[in-house]
C-alpha atoms as a PDB file:
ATOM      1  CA  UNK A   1       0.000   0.000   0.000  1.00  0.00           C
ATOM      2  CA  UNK A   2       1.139   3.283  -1.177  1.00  0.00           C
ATOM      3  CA  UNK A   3       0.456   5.697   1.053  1.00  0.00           C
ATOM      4  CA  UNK A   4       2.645   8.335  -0.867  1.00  0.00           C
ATOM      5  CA  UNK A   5       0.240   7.983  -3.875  1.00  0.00           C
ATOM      6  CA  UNK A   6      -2.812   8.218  -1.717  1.00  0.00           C
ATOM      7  CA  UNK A   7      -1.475  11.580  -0.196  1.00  0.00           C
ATOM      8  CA  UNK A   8      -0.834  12.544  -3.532  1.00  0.00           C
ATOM      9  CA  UNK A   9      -4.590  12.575  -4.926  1.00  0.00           C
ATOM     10  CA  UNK A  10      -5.974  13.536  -1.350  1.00  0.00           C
ATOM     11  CA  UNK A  11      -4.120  16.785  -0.311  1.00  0.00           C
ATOM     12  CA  UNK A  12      -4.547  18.751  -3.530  1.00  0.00           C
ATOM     13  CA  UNK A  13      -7.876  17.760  -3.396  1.00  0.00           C
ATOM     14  CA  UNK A  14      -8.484  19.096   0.578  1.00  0.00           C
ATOM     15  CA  UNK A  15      -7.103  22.255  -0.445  1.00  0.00           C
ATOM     16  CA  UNK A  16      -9.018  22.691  -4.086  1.00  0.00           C
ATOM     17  CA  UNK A  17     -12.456  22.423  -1.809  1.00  0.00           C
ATOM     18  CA  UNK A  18     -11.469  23.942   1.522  1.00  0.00           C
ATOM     19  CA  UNK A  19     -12.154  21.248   3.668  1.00  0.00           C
ATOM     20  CA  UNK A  20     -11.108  21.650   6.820  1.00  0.00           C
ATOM     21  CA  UNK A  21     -10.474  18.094   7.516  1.00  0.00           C
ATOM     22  CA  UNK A  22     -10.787  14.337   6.106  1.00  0.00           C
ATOM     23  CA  UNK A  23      -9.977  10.705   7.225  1.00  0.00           C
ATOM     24  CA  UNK A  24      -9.439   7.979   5.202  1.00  0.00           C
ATOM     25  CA  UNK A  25      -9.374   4.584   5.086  1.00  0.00           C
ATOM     26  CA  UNK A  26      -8.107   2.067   3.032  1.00  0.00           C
ATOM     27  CA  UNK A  27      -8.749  -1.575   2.868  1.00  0.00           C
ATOM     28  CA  UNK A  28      -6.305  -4.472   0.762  1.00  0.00           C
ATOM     29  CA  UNK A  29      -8.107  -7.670   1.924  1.00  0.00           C
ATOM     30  CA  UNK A  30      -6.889  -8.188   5.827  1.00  0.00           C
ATOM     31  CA  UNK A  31      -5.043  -4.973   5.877  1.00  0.00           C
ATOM     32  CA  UNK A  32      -6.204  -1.569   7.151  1.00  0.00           C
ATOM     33  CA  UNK A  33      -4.705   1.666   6.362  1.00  0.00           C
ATOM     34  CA  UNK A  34      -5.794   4.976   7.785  1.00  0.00           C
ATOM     35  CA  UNK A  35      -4.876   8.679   7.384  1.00  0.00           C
ATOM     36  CA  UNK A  36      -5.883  11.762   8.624  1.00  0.00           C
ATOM     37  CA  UNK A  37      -5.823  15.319   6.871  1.00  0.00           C
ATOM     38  CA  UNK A  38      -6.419  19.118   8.262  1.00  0.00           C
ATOM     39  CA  UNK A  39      -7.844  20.082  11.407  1.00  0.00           C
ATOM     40  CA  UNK A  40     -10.997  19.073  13.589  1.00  0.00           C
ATOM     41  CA  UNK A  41     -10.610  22.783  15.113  1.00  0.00           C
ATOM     42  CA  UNK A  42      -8.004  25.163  13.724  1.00  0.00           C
ATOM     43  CA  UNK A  43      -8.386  27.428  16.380  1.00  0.00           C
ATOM     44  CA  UNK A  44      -7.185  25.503  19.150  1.00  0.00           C
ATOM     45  CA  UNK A  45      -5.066  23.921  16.141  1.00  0.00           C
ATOM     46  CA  UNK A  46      -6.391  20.614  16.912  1.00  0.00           C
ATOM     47  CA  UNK A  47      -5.684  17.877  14.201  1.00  0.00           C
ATOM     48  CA  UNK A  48      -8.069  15.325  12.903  1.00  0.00           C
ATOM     49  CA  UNK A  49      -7.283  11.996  14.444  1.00  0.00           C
ATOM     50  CA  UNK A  50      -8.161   8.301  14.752  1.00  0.00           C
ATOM     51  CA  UNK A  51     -11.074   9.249  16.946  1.00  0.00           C
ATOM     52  CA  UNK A  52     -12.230  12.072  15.355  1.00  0.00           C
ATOM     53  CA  UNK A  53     -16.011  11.978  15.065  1.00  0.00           C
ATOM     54  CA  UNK A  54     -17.680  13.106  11.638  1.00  0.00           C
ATOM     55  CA  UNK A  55     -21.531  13.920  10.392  1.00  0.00           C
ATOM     56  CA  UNK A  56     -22.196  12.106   7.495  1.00  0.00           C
ATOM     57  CA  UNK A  57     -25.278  13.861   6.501  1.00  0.00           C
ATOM     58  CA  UNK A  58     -27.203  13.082   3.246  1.00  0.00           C
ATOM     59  CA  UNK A  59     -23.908  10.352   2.854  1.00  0.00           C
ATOM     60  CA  UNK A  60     -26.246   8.073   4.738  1.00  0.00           C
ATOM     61  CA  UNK A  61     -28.341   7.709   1.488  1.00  0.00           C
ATOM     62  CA  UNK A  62     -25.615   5.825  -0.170  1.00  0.00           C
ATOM     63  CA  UNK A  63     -25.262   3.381   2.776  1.00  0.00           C
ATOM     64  CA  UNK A  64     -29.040   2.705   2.842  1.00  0.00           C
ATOM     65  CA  UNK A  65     -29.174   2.169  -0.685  1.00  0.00           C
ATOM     66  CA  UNK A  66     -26.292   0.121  -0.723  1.00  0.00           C
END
């Protein structure tokens, strides 16, 4: 797993849309990759992490039609 690559296609697109912050996760059959971009609160320059908590909003769609 290429995490390089993955950073590659990810950051630019953060920055392009302004998001403020973004986890990821990958999946290769029994492996598990995850990475976290930006900031859960960049006032108190808090970084988004492994727990960080996200609203999914209308994503939820996707999951019930799926």
């Amino acid at each position: 797993m290429n995490i390089e690559k993955v950073d590659q296609f990810i950051i630019p697109f953060i920055n392009s849309r302004k998001i403020p912050g973004m986890a990821v996760a990958i999946v290769q059959g029994d492996i598990i990759q995850f990475c976290e971009y930006g900031f859960l609160d960049k006032k108190n320059n808090e970084k988004v992490n492994d727990l960080t908590l996200f609203e999914i909003g209308s994503m939820s769609k996707a999951f019930t039609a799926l």
